[in-house]
Protein backbone atom coordinates (compact mmCIF):
# COMPACT_ATOMS: atom_id res chain seq x y z
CA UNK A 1 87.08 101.61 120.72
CA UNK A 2 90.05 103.43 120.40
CA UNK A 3 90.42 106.11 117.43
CA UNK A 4 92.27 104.54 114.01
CA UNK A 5 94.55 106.12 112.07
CA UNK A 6 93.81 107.13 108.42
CA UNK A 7 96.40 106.91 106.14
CA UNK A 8 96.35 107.68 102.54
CA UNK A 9 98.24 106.32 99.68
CA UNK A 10 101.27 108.16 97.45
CA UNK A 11 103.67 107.60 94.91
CA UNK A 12 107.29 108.43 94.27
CA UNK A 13 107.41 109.65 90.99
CA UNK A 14 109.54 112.86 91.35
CA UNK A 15 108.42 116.51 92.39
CA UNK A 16 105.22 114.71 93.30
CA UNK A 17 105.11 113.11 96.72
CA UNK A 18 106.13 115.83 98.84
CA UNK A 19 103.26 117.97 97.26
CA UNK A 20 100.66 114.78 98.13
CA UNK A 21 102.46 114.82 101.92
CA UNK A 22 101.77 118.63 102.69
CA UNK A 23 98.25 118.25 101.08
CA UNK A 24 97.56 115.00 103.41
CA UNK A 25 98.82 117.18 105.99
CA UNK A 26 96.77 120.00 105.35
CA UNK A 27 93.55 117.68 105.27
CA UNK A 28 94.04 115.96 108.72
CA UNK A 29 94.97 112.36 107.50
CA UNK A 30 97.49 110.65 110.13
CA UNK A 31 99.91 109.17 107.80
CA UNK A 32 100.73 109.15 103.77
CA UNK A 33 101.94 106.09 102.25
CA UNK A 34 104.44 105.84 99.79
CA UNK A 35 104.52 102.77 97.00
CA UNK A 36 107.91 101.01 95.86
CA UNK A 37 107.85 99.27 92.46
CA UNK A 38 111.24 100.27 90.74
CA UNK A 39 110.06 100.10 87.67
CA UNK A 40 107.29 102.44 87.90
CA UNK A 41 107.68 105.06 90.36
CA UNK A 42 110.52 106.86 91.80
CA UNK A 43 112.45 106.10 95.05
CA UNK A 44 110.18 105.97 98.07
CA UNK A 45 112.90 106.69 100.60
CA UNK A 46 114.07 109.79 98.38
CA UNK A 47 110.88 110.68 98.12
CA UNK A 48 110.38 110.74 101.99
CA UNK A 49 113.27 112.29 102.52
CA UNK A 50 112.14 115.46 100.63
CA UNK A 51 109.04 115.31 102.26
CA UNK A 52 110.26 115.23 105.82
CA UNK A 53 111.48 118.57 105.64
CA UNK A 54 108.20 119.89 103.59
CA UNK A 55 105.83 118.73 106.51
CA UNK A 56 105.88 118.75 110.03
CA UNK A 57 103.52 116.32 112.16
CA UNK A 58 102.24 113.73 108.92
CA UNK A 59 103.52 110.02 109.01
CA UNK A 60 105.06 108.62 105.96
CA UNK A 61 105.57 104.60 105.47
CA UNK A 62 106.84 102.63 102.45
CA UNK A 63 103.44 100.59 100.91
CA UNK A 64 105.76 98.59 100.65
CA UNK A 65 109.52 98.30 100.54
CA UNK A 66 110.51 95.48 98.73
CA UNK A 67 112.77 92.40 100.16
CA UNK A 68 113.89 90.99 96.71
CA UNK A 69 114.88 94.50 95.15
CA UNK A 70 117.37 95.67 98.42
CA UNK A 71 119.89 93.99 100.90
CA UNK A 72 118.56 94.63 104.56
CA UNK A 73 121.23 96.90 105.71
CA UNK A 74 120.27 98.90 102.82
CA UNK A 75 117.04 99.00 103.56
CA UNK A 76 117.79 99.52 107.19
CA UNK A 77 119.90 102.35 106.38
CA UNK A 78 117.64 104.27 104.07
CA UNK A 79 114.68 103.93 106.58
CA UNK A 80 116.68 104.86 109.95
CA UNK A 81 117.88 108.04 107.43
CA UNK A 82 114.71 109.35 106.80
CA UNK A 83 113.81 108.62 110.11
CA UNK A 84 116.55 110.97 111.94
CA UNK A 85 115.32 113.31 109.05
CA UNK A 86 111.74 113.33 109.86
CA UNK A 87 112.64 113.66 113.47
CA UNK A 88 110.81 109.90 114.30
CA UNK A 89 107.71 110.02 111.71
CA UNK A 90 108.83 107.09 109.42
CA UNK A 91 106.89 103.58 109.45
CA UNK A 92 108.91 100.93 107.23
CA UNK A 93 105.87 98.99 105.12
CA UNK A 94 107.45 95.81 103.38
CA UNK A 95 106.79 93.18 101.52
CA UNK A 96 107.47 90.33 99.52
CA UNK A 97 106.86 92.06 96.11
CA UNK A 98 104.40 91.83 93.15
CA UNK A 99 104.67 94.11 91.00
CA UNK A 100 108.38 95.04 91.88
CA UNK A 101 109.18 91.51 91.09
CA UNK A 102 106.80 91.25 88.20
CA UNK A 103 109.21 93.87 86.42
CA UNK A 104 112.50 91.73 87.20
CA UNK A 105 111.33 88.61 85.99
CA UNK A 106 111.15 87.30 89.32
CA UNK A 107 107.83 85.72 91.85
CA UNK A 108 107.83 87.49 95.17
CA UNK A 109 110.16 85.93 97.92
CA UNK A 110 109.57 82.64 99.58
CA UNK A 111 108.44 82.86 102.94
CA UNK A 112 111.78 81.04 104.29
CA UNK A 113 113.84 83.72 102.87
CA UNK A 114 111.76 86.39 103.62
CA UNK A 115 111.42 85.40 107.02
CA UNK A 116 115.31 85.35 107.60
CA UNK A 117 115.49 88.94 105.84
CA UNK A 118 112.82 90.76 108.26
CA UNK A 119 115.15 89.16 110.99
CA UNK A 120 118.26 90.61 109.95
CA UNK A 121 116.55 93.91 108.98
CA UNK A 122 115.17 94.22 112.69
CA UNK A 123 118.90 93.34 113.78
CA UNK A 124 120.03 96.64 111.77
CA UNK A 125 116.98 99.11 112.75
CA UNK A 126 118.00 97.51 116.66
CA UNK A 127 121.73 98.94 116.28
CA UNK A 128 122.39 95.40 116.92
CA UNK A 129 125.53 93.55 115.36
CA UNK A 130 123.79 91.04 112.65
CA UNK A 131 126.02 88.05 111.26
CA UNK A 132 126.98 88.06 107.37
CA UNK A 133 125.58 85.29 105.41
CA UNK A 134 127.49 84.83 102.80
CA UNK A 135 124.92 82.53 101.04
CA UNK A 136 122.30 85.09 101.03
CA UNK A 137 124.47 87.41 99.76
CA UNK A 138 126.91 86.53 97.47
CA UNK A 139 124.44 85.98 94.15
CA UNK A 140 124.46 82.74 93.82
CA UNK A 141 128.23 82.95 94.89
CA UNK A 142 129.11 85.19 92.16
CA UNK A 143 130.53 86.91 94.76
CA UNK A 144 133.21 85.81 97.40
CA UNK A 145 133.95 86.44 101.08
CA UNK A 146 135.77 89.62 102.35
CA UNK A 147 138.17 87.38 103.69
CA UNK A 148 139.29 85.62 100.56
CA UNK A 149 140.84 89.13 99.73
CA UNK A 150 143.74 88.16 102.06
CA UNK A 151 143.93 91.44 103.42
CA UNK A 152 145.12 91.82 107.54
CA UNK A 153 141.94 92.20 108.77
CA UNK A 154 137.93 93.53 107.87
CA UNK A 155 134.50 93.76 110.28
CA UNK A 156 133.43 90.60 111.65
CA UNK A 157 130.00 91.18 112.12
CA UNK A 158 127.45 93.93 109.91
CA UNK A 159 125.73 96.59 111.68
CA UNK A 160 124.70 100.18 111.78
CA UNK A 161 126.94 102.35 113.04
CA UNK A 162 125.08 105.95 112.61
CA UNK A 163 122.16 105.06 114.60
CA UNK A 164 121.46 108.05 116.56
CA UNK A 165 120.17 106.60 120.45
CA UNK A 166 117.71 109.48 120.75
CA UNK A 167 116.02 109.35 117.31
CA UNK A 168 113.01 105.75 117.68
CA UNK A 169 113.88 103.08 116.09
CA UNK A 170 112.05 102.61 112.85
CA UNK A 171 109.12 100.31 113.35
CA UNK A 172 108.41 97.29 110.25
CA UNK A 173 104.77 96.84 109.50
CA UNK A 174 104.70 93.69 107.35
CA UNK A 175 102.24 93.77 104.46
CA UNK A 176 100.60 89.90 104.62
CA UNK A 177 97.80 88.77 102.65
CA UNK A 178 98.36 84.52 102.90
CA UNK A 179 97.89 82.50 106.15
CA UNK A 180 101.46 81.82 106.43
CA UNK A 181 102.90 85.43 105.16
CA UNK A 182 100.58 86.89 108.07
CA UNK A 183 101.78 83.86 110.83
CA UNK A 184 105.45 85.28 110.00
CA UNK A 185 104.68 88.39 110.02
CA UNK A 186 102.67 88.30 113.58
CA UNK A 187 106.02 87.29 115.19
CA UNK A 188 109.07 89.40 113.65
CA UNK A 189 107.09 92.86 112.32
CA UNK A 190 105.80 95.55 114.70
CA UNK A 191 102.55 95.48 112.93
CA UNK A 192 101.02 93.67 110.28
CA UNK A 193 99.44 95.64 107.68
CA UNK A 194 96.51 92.83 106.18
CA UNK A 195 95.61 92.97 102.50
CA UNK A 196 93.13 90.65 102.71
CA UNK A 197 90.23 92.81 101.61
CA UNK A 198 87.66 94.90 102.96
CA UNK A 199 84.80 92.71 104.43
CA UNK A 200 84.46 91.57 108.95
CA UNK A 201 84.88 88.10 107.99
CA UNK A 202 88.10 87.89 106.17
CA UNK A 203 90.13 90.38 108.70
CA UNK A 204 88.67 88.84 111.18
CA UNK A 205 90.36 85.99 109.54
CA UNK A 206 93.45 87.96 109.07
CA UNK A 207 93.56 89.04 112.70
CA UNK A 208 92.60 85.89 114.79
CA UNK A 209 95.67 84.30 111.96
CA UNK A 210 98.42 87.13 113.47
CA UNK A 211 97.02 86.52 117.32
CA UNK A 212 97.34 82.60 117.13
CA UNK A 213 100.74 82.76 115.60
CA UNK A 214 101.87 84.91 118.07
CA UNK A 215 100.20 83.17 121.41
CA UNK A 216 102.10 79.85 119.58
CA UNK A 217 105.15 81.79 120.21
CA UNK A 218 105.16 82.66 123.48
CA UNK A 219 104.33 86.30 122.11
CA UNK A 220 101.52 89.28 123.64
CA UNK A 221 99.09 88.71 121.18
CA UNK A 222 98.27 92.34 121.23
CA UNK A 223 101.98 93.31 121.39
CA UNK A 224 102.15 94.33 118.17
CA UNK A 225 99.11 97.19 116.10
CA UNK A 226 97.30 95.48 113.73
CA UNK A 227 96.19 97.68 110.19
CA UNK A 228 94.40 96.97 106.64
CA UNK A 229 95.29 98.12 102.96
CA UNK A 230 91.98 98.33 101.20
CA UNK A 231 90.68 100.43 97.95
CA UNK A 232 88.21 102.70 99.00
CA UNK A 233 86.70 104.86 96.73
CA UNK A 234 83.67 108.13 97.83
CA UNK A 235 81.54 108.23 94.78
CA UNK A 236 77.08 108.99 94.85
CA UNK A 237 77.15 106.35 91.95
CA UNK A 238 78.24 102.84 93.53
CA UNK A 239 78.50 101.85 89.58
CA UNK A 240 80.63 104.87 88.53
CA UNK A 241 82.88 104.52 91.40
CA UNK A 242 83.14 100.44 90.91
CA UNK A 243 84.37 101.00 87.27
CA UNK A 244 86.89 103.56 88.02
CA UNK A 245 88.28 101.52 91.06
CA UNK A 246 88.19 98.49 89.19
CA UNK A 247 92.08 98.25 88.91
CA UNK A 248 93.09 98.74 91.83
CA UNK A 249 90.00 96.68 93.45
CA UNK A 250 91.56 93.40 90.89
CA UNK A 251 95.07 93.91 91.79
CA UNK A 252 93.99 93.49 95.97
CA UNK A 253 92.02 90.63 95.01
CA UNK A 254 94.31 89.02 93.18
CA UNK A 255 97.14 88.81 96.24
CA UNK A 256 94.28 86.23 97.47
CA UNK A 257 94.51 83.96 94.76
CA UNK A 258 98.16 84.29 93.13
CA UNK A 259 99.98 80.85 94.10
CA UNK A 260 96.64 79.10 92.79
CA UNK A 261 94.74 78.76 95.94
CA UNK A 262 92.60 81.42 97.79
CA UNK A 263 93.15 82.34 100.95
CA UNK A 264 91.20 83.37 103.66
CA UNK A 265 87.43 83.07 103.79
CA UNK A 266 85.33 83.19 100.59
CA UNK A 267 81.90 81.44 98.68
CA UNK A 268 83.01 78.90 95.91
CA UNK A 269 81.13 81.83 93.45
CA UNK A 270 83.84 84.12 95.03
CA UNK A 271 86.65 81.58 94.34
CA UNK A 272 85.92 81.14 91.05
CA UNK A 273 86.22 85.08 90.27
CA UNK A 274 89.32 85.09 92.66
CA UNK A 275 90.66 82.43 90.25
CA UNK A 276 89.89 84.05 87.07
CA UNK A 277 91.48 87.46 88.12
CA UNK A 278 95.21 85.14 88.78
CA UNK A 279 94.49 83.78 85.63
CA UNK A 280 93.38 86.94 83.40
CA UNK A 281 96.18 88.92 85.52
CA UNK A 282 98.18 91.33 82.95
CA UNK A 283 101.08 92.79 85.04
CA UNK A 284 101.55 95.32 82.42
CA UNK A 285 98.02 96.53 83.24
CA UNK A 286 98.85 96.32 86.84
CA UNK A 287 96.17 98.75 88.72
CA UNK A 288 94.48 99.96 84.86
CA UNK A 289 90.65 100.17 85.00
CA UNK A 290 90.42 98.46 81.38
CA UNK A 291 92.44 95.29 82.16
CA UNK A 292 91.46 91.88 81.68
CA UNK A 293 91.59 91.18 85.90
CA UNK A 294 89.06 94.05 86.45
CA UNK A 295 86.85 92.68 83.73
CA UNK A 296 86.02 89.41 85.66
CA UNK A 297 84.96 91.30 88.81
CA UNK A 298 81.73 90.71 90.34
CA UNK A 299 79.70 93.21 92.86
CA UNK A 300 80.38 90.33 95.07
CA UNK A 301 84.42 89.94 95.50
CA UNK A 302 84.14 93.75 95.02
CA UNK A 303 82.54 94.57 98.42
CA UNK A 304 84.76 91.63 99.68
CA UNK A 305 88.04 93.79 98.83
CA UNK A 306 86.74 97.70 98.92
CA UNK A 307 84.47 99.90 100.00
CA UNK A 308 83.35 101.63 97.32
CA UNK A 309 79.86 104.11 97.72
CA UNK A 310 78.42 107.32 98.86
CA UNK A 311 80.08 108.83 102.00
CA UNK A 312 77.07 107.38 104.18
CA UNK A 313 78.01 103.95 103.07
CA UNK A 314 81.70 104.14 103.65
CA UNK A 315 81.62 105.34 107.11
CA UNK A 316 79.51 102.80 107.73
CA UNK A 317 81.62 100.15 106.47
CA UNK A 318 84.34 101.41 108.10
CA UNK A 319 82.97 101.21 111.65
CA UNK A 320 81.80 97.47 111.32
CA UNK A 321 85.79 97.19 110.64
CA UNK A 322 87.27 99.24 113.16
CA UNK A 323 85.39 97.02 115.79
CA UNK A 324 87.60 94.59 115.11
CA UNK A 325 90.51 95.87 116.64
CA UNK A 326 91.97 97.25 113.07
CA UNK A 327 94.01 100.55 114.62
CA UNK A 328 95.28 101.75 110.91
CA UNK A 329 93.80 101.77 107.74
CA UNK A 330 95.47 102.50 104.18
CA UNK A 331 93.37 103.98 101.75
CA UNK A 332 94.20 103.62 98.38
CA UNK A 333 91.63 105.84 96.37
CA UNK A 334 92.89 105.55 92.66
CA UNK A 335 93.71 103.31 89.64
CA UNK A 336 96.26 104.27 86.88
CA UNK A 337 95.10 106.27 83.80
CA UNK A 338 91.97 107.19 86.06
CA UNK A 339 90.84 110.72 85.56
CA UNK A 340 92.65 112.71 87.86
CA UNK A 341 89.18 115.01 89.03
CA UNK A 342 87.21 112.04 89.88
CA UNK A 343 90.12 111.21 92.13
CA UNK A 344 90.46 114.28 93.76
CA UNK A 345 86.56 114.46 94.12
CA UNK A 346 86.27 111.03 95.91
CA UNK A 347 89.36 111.86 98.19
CA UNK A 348 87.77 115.45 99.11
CA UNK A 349 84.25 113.09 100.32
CA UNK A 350 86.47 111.34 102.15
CA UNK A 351 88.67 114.38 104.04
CA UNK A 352 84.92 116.17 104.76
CA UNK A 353 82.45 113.63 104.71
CA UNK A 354 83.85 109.94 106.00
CA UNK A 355 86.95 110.99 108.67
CA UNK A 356 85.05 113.51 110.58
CA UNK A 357 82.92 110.63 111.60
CA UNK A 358 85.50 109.18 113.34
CA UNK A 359 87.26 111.98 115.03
């Protein structure tokens, strides 16, 4: 079995992540994430960028860059920035948005649409030339063509021009949680990062989903890595650490359930919760331990999304997943308004207790 990555979860809220980034560093975890959700945390790729030059061998990746909030060649450019900046240490995590979208008044992007994005944002990070679309781009045709200007003459095509040949190009890792989000993903991302919980049988699910898709294709099925997003949570008291995870636990869960049916494997007693949390779900309490979606949890759908116990427990969790072929895993260890020293507690278990078993 070859080794995973660990990866642990960030946010951009300013003078912040580059301090999380060196302390990652300094503990031995492979990669830091950084979350995008405009509304409520900073810029990720500014973020990043600072952090590049305040670390030297971590990994950073957006968890996740949002398709709705940017135009690819934006999101192409900030990404192959920070990427000549961080001399090649950049993973681009996207998505198709929840709470991002939540806090425009808009649903995450259709798969159609999203689909058509990834392949024009893989065009960019390529240094190929990629074709305007108007339609896409114009706002509903609020605005026109270049060409309607009348002026002698403008580019034909879009592309990046300050690619540099000797920095990598910036690999996508699409964030999928649905059958069909994952199918998509399989064939245009590098990876697919699965947030489809925490248990064998659903990323088994995932994974067997990505492979199929891309066989269908014509594609390697293992051409491409393969990683989950999961809570996980170090605490002696599987009861303490439940209730102080609970956020973050219900907000996983609910990408499972949030277009009304469930998806991937689960017992009717588990759909019914799954249910409950889309219908209880407060996006103002997004990730908050006292919202209405972590009140409906049961031990149940909580072991089926995290892994939440004493170090002894978690580890061996983790290696009943890792057998699976999962070669990354993003931890995220905390849930807003959660006191800030059990945090810190659960994430040193983790750093001394859980990762040296699989170094």
């Amino acid at each position: 079995m070859t080794k995973p990555e660990f990866w642990t979860y960030g946010h951009a809220h300013p003078r912040k992540f580059a301090r999380q980034a060196q302390n990652a560093e300094a503990q031995g975890w492979d990669g830091v994430t950084c979350g995008e959700s405009q509304n409520l945390t900073g810029d990720p790729f500014v973020a990043m960028g600072i952090a590049a030059h305040q670390t030297k061998t971590i990994k950073m990746a957006t968890s996740v860059a949002i398709t709705a909030t940017r135009h690819p060649a934006t999101t192409a450019c900030a990404a192959a920035t920070v990427q000549a900046e961080s001399d090649g240490r950049i993973v681009l995590g996207i998505g198709t948005g929840d709470s991002a979208t939540a806090h425009l008044g808009l649903r995450p992007e259709p798969l159609k649409s999203f689909r058509h994005y990834l392949e024009r944002l893989q065009g960019y990070l390529r240094g190929e030339d990629v074709p305007f679309d108007i339609e896409a781009d114009s706002r509903g045709g609020q605005i026109s063509s270049y060409d309607a200007m009348g002026l002698a003459s403008g580019p034909k095509v879009s592309r990046l021009h300050f690619l540099d040949p000797n920095v990598p190009k910036v690999p996508v890792d699409v964030a999928a949680s649905g059958p069909k989000t994952i199918a998509v993903a399989a064939r245009v991302g590098d990876g697919v990062g699965f947030a489809v919980g925490a248990n064998p049988e659903r990323l088994n699910w995932a994974v067997d989903v990505a492979r199929s898709s891309r066989k269908d294709a014509g594609l390697d099925p293992d051409g491409i890595s393969y990683g989950a997003y999961m809570p996980l949570f170090c605490h002696p008291d599987k009861a303490r650490g439940v209730e102080l995870i609970s956020g973050t636990v219900a907000s996983f869960a609910h990408l499972s359930s949030v277009y009304g049916t469930v998806s991937g494997p689960a017992t009717e007693a588990q759909k019914t919760v799954l249910t409950a949390i889309r219908d209880n779900y407060d996006m103002e309490k997004h990730q908050t331990f006292d919202s209405p979606q972590s009140k409906v949890l049961t031990e149940d759908v909580v072991d089926a999304f995290a892994i939440v116990g004493p170090p002894t427990y978690c580890v061996e969790r983790l290696q009943e997943i890792a057998e699976l072929g999962i070669s990354k895993f993003v931890f995220v260890g905390y849930s807003f308004e959660m006191d800030p020293e059990e945090a810190r507690a659960s994430r040193t278990r983790i750093v001394e207790e859980v990762l040296p078993a699989f170094r």
